[in-house]
N, C-alpha and C. Protein backbone atom coordinates (compact mmCIF):
# COMPACT_ATOMS: atom_id res chain seq x y z
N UNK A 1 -43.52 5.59 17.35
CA UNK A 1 -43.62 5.86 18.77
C UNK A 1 -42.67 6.98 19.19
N UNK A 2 -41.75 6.90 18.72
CA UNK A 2 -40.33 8.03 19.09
C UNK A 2 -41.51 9.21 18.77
N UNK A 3 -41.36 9.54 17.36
CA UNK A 3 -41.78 10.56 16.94
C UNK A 3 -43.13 11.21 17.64
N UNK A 4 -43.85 10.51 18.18
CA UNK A 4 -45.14 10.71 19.27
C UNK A 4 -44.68 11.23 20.39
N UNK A 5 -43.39 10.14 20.96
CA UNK A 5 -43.25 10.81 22.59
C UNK A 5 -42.37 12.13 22.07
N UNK A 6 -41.31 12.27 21.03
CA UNK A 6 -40.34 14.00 21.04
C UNK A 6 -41.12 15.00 20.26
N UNK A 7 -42.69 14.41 19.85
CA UNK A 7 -43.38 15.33 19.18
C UNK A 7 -42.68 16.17 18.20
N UNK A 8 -42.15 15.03 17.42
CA UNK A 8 -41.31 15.81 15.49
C UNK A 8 -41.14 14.34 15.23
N UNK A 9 -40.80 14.66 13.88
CA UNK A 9 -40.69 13.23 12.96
C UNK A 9 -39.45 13.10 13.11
N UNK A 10 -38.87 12.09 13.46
CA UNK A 10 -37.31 10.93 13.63
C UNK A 10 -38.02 9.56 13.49
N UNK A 11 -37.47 9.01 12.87
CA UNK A 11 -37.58 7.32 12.36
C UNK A 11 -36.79 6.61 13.31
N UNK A 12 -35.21 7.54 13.98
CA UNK A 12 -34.55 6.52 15.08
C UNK A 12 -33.58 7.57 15.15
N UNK A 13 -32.78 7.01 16.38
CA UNK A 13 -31.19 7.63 16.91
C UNK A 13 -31.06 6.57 16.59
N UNK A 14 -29.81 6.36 15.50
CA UNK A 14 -29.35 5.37 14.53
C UNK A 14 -28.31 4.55 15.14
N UNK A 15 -27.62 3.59 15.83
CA UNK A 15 -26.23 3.25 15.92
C UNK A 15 -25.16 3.54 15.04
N UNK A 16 -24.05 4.32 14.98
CA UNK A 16 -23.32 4.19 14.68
C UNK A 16 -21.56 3.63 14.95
N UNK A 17 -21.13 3.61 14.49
CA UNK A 17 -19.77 2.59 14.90
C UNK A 17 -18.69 3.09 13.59
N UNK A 18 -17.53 2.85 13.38
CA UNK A 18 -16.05 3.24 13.03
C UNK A 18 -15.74 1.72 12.20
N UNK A 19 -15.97 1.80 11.29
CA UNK A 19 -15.19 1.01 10.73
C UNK A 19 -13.65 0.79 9.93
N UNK A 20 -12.82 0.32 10.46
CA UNK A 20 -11.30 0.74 10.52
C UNK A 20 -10.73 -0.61 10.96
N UNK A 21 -9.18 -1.17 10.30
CA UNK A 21 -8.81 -1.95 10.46
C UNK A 21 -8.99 -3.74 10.21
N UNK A 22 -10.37 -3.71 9.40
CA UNK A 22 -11.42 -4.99 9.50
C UNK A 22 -12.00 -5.41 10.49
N UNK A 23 -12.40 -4.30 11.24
CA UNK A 23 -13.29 -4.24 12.73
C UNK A 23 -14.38 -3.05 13.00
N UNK A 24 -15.33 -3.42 13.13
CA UNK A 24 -16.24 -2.14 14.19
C UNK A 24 -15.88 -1.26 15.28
N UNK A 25 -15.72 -0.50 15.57
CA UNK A 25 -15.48 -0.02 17.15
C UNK A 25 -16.51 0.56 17.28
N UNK A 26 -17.09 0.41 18.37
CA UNK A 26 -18.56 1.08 18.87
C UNK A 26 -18.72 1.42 20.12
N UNK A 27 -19.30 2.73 20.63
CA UNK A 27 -20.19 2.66 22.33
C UNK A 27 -21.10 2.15 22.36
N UNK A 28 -20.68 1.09 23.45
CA UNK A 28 -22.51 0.50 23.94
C UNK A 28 -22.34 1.07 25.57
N UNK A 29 -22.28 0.18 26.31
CA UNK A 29 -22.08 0.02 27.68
C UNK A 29 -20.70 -0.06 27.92
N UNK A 30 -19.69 -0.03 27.07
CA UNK A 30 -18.33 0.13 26.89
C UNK A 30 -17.74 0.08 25.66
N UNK A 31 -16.45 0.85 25.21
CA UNK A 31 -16.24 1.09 24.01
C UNK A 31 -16.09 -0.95 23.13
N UNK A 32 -16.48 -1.31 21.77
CA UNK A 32 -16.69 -2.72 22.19
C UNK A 32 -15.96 -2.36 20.50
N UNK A 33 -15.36 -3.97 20.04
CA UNK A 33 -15.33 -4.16 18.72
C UNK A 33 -15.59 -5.39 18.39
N UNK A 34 -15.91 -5.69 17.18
CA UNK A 34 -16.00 -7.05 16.39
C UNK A 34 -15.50 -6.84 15.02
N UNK A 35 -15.19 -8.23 14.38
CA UNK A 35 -14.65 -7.97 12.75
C UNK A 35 -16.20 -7.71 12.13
N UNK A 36 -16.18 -6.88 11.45
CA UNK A 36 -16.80 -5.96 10.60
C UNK A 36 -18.08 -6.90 9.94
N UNK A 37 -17.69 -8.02 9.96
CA UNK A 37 -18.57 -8.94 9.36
C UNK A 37 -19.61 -9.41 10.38
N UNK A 38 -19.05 -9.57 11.68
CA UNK A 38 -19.77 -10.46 12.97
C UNK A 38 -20.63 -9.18 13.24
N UNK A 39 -20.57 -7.74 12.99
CA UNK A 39 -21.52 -6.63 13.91
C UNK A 39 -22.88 -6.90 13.11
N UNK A 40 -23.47 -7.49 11.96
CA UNK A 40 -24.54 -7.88 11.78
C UNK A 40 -25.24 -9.06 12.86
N UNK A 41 -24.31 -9.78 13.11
CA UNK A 41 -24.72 -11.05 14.42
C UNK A 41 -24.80 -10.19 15.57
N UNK A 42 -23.94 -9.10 16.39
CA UNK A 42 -24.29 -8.82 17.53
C UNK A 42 -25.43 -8.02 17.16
N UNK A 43 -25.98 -7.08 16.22
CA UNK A 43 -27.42 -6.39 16.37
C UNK A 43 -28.15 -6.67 15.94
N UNK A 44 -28.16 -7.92 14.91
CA UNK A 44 -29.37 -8.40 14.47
C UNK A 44 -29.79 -7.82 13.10
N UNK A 45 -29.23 -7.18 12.61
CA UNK A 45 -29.57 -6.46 11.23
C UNK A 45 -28.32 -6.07 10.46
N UNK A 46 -28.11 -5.90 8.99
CA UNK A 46 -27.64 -5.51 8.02
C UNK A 46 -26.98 -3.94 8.95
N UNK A 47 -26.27 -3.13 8.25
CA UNK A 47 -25.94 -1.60 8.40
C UNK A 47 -27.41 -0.88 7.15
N UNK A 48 -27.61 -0.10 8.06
CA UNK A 48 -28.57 1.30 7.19
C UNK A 48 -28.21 1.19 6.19
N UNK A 49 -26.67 1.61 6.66
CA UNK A 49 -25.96 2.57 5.25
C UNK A 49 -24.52 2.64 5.92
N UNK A 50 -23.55 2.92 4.75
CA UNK A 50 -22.16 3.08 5.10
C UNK A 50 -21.52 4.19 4.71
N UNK A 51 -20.53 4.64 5.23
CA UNK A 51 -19.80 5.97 4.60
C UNK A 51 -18.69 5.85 4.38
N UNK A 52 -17.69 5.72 3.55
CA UNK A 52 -16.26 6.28 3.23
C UNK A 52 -16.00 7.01 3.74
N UNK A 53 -15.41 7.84 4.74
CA UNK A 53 -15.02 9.11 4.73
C UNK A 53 -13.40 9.31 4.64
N UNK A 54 -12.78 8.53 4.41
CA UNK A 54 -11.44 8.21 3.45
C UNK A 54 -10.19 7.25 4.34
N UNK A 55 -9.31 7.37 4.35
CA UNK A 55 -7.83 6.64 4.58
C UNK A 55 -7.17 7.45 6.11
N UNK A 56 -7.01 6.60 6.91
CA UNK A 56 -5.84 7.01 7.76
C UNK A 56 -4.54 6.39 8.28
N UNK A 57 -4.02 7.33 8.81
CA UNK A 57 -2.48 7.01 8.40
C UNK A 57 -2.26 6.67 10.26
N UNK A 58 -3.08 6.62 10.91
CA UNK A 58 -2.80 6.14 12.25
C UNK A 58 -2.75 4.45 12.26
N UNK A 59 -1.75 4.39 12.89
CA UNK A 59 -1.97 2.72 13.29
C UNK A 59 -2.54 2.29 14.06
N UNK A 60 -2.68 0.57 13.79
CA UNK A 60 -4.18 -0.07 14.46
C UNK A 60 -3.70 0.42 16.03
N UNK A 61 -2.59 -0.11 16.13
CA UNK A 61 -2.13 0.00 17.83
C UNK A 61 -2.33 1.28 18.32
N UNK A 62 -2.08 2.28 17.68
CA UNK A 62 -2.01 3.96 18.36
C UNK A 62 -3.40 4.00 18.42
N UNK A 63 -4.30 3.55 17.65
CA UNK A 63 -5.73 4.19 17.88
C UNK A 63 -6.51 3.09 18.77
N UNK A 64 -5.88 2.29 19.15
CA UNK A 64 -6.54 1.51 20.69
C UNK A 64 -5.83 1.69 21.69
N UNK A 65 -5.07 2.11 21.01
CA UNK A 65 -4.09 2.83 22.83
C UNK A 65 -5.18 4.36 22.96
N UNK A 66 -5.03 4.80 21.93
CA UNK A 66 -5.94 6.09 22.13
C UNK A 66 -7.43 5.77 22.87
N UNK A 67 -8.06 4.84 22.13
CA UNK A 67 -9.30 4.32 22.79
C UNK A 67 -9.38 4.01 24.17
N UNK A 68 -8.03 3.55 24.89
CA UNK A 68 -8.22 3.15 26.25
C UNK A 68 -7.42 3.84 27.32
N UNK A 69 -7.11 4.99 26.65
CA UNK A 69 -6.18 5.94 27.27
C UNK A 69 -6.65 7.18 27.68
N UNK A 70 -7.71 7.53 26.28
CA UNK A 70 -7.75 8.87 26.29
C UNK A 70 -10.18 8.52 25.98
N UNK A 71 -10.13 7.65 25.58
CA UNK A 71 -11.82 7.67 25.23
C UNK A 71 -12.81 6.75 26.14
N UNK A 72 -11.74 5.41 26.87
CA UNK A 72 -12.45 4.79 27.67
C UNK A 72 -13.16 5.28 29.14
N UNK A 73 -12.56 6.23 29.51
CA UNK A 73 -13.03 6.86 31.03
C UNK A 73 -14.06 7.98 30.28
N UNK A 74 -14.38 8.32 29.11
CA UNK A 74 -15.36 9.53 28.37
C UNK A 74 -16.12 8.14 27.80
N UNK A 75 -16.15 7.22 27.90
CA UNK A 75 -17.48 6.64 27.07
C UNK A 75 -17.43 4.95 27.66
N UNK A 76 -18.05 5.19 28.45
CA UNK A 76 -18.72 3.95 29.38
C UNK A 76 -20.28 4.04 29.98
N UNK A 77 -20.46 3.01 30.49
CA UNK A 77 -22.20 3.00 30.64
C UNK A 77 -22.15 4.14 31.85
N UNK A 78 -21.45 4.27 32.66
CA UNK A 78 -21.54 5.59 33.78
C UNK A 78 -21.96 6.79 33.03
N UNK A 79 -21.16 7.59 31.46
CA UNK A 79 -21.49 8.32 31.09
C UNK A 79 -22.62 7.99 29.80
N UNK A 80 -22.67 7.37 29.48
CA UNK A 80 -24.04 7.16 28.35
C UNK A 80 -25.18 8.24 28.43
N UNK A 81 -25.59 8.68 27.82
CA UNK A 81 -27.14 9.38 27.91
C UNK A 81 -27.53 9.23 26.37
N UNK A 82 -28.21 9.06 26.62
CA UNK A 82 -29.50 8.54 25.11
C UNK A 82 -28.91 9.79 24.19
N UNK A 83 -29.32 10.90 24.52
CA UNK A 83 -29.33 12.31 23.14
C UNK A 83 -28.21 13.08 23.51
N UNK A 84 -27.46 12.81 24.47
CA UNK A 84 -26.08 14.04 24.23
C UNK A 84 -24.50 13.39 24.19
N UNK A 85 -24.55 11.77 24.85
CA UNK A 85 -23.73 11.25 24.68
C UNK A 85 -24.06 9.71 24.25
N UNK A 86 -23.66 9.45 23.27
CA UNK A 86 -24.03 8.19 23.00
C UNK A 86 -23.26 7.68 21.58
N UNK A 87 -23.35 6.27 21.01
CA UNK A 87 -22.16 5.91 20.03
C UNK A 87 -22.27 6.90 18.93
N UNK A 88 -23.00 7.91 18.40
CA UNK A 88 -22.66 8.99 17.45
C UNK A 88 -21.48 10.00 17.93
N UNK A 89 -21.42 10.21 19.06
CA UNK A 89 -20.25 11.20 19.86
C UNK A 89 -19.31 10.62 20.17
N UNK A 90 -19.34 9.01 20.18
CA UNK A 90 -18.07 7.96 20.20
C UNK A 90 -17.49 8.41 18.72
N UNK A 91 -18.29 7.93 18.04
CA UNK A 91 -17.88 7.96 16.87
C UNK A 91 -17.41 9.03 16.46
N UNK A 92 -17.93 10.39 16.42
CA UNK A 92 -17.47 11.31 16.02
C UNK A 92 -15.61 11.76 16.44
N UNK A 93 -15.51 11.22 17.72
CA UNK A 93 -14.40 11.82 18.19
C UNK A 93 -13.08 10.65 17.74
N UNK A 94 -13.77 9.10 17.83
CA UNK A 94 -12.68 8.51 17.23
C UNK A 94 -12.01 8.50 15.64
N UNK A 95 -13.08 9.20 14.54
CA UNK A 95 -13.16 9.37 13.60
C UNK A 95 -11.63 10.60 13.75
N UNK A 96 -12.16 11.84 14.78
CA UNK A 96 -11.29 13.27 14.83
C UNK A 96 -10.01 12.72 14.71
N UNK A 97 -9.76 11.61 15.77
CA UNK A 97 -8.41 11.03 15.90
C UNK A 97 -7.81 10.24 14.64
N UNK A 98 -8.55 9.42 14.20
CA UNK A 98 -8.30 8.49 12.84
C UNK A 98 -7.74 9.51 11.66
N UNK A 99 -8.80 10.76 11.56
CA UNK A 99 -8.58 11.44 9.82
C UNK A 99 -7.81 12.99 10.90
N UNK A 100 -7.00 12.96 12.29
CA UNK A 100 -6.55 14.07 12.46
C UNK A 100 -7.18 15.17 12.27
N UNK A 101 -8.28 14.87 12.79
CA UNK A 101 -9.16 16.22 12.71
C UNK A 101 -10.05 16.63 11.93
N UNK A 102 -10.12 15.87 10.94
CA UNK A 102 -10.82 16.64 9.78
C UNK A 102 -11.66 15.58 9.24
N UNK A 103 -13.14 15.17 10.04
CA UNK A 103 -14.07 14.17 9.90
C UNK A 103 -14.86 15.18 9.62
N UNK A 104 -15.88 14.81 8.42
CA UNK A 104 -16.92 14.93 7.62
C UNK A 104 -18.31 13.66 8.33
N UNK A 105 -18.89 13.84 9.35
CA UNK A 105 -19.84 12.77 9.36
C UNK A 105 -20.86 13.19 8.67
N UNK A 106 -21.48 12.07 8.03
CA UNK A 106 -23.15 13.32 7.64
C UNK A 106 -23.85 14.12 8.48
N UNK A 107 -23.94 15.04 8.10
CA UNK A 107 -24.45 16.23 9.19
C UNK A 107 -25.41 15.54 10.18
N UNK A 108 -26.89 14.52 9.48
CA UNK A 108 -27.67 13.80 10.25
C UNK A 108 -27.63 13.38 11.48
N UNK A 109 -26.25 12.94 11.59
CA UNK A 109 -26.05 11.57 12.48
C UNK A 109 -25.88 12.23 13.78
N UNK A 110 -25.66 13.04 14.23
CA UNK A 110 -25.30 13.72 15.39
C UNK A 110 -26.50 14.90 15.39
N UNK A 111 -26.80 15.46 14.45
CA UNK A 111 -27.78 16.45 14.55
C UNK A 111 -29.19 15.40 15.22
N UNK A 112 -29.03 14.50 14.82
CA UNK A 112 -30.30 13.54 15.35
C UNK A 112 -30.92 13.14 16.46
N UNK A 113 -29.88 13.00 16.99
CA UNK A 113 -29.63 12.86 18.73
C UNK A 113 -29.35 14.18 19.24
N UNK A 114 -28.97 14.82 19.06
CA UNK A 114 -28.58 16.38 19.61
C UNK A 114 -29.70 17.25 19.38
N UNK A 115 -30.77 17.10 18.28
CA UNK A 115 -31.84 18.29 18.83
C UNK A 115 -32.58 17.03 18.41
N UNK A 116 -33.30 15.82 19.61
CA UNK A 116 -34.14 15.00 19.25
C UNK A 116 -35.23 16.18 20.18
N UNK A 117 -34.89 16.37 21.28
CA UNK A 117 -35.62 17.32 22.08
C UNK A 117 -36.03 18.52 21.78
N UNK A 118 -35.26 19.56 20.77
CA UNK A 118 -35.56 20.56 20.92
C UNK A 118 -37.30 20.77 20.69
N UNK A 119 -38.17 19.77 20.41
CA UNK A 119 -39.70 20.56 20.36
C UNK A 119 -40.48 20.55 21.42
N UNK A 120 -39.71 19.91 22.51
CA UNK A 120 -40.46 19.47 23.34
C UNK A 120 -40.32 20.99 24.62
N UNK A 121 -40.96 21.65 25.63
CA UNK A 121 -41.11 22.46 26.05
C UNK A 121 -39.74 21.90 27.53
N UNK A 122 -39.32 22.83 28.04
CA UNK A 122 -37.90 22.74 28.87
C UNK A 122 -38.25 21.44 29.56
N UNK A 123 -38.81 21.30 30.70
CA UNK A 123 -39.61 20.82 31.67
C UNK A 123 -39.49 19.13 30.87
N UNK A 124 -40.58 19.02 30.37
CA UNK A 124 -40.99 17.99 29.27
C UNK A 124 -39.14 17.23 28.74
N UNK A 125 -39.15 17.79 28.24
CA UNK A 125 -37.31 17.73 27.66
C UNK A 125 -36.42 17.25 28.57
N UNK A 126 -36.66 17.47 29.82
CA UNK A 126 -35.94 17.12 31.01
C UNK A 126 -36.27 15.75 31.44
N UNK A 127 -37.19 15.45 31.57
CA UNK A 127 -38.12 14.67 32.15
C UNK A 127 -38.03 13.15 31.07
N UNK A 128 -37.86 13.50 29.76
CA UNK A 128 -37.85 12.55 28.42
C UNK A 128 -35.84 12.27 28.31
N UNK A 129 -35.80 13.48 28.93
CA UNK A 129 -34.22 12.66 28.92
C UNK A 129 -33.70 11.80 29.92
N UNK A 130 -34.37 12.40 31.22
CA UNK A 130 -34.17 11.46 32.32
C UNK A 130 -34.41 9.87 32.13
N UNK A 131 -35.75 9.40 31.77
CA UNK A 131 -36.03 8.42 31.70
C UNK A 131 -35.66 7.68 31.09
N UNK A 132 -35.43 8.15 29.56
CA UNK A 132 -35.01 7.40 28.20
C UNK A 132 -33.66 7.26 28.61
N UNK A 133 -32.57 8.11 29.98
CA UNK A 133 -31.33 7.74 30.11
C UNK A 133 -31.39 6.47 30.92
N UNK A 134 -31.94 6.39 31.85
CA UNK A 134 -32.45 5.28 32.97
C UNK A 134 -33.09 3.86 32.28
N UNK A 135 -33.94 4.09 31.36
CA UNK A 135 -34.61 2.93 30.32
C UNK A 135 -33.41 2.17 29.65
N UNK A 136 -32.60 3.44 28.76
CA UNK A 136 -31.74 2.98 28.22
C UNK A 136 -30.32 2.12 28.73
N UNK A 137 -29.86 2.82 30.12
CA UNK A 137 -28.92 2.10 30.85
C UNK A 137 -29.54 0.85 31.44
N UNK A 138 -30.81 0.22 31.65
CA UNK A 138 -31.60 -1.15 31.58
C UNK A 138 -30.93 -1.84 30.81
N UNK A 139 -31.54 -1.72 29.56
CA UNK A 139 -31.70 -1.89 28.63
C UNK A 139 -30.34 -2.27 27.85
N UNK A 140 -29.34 -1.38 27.78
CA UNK A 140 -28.12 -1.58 27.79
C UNK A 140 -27.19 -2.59 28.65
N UNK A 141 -27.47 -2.63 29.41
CA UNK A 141 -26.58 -3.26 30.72
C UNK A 141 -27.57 -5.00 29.68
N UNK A 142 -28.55 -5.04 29.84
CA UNK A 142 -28.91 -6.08 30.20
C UNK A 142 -28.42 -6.82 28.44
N UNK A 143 -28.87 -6.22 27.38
CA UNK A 143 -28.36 -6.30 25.77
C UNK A 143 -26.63 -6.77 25.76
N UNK A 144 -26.01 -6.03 26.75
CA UNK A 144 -24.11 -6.35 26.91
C UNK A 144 -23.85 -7.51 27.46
N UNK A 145 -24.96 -7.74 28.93
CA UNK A 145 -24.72 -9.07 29.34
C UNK A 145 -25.16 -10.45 28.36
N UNK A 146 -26.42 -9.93 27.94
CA UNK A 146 -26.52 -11.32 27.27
C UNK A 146 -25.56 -11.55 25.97
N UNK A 147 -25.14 -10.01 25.10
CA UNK A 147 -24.41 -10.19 24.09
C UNK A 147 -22.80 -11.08 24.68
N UNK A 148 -22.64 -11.07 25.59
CA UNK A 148 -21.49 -11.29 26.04
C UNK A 148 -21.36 -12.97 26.79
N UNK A 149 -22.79 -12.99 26.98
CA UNK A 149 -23.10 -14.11 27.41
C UNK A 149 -23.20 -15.09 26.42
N UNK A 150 -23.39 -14.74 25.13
CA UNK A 150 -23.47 -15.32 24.18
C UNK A 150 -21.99 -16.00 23.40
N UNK A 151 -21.55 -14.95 23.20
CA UNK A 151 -20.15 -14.68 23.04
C UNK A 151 -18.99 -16.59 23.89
N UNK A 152 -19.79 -15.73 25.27
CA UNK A 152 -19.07 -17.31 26.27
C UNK A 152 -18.92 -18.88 26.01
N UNK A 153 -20.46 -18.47 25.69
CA UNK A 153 -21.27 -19.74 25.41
C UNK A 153 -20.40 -19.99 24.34
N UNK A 154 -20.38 -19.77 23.06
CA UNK A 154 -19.70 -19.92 21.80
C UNK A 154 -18.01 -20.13 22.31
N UNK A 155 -17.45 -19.55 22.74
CA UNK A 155 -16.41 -19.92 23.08
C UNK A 155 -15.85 -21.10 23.87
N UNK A 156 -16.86 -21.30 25.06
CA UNK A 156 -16.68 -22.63 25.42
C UNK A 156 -16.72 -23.58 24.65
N UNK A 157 -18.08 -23.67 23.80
CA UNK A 157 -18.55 -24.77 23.05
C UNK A 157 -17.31 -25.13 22.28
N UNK A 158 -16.60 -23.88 21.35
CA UNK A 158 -15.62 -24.37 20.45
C UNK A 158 -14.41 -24.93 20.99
N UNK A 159 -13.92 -24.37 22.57
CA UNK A 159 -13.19 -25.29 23.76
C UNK A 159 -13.58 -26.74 23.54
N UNK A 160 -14.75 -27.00 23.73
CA UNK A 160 -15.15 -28.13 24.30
C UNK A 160 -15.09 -28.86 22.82
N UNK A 161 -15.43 -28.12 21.63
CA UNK A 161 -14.79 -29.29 20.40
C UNK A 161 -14.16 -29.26 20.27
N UNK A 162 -12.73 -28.70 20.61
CA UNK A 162 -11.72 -28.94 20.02
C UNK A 162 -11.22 -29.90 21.37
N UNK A 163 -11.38 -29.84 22.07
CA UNK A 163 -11.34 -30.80 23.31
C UNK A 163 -11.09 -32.41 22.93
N UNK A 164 -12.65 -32.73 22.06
CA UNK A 164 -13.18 -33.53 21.65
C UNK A 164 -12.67 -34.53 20.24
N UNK A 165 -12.16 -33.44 19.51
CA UNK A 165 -11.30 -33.68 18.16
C UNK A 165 -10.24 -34.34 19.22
N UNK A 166 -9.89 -33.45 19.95
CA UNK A 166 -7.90 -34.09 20.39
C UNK A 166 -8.11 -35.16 21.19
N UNK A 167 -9.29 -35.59 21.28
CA UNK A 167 -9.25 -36.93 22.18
C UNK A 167 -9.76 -37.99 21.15
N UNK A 168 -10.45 -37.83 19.94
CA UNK A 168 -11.13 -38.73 19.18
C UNK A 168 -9.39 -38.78 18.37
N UNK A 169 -8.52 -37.90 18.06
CA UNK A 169 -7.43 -38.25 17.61
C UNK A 169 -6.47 -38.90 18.23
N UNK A 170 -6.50 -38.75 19.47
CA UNK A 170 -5.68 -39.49 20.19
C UNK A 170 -5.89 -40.90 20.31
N UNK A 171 -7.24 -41.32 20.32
CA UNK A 171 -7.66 -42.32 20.49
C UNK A 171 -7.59 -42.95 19.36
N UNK A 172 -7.56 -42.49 18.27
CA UNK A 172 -7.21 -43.04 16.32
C UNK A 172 -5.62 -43.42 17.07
N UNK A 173 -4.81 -42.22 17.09
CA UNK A 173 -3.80 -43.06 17.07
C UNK A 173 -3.15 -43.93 17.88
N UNK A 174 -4.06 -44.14 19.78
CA UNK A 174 -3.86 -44.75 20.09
C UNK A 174 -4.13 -46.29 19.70
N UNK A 175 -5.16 -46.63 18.68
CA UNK A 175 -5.67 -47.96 17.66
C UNK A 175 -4.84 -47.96 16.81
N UNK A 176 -4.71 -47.01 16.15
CA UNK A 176 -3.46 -47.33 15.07
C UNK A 176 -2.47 -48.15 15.96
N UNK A 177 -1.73 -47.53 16.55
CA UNK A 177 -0.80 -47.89 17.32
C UNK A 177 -0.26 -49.28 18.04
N UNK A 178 -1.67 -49.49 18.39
CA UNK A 178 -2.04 -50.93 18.90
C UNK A 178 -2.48 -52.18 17.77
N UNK A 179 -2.60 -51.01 16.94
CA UNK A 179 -2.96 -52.31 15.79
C UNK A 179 -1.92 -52.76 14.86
N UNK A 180 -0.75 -51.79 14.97
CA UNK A 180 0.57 -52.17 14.39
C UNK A 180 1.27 -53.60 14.70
């Protein structure tokens, strides 16, 4: 379907995300993370594919201070747009900061989203970005709430057992107790 409405062959604008620290960092609707293992549960699928692109010497703390200092007001659902800003341009720039400048992404990943348009005639191009930005901020907004909604849910629940443990223990040792 992509490839029908930008008239050229693309299979997808891929998600990408930063893997660093034993966590994801990603743009969705706000810069977001999970441990590296759980980002298969928030999207529903395996990773494509992964990249090495080597070791950095920044610490966990400096590069989330950086994230909410210097990347959070540049990458929120206000600025999102499907093909010129989106988690490949997250990524790219938190990567700049991580390896100090000198990130290697595969050329793909940004070329993908950055000329998804070029076949399409000015007009046309305009018109496919508008919408797909508007579809996508839907779409987004509504994917964050429920991911997050989910998230709640799970958190209460494990509230509410451990709730449940400390009262079924209390109540052991209030029998013990009484049965002494």
């Amino acid at each position: 379907m992509m490839s029908a409405l930008l008239q050229k062959e693309m299979s997808a604008i891929w998600h990408v995300g930063v893997g660093v620290y034993g966590k994801e960092y990603w743009f969705s609707t706000r810069i977001e993370s999970k441990n590296l293992g759980d980002t298969e549960t928030a999207f529903g699928m395996a990773p494509h594919a992964t990249y090495n692109l080597g070791h950095t010497s920044v610490e966990r703390e400096a590069f989330e201070t950086y994230l909410e200092e210097e990347l959070d007001d540049r990458f929120n659902i206000d600025t999102y747009k499907v093909f010129t800003h989106n988690c490949n341009h997250f990524s790219r720039d938190a990567l700049a900061f991580l390896m100090g400048g000198e990130v290697e992404m595969p050329s793909y990943i940004l070329e993908n989203s950055d000329r998804a348009l070029e076949a399409l005639p000015q007009g046309q191009a305009l018109l496919t970005k508008t919408i797909a930005n508007q579809v996508a901020r839907v779409v987004m907004l509504a994917w964050g709430n429920a991911n997050r909604s989910k998230e709640e849910i799970a958190k209460r629940e494990a509230r509410r057992k451990k709730k449940r443990i400390e009262v079924e223990e209390a109540e052991a040792e209030a029998k013990a107790a009484g049965g002494e």
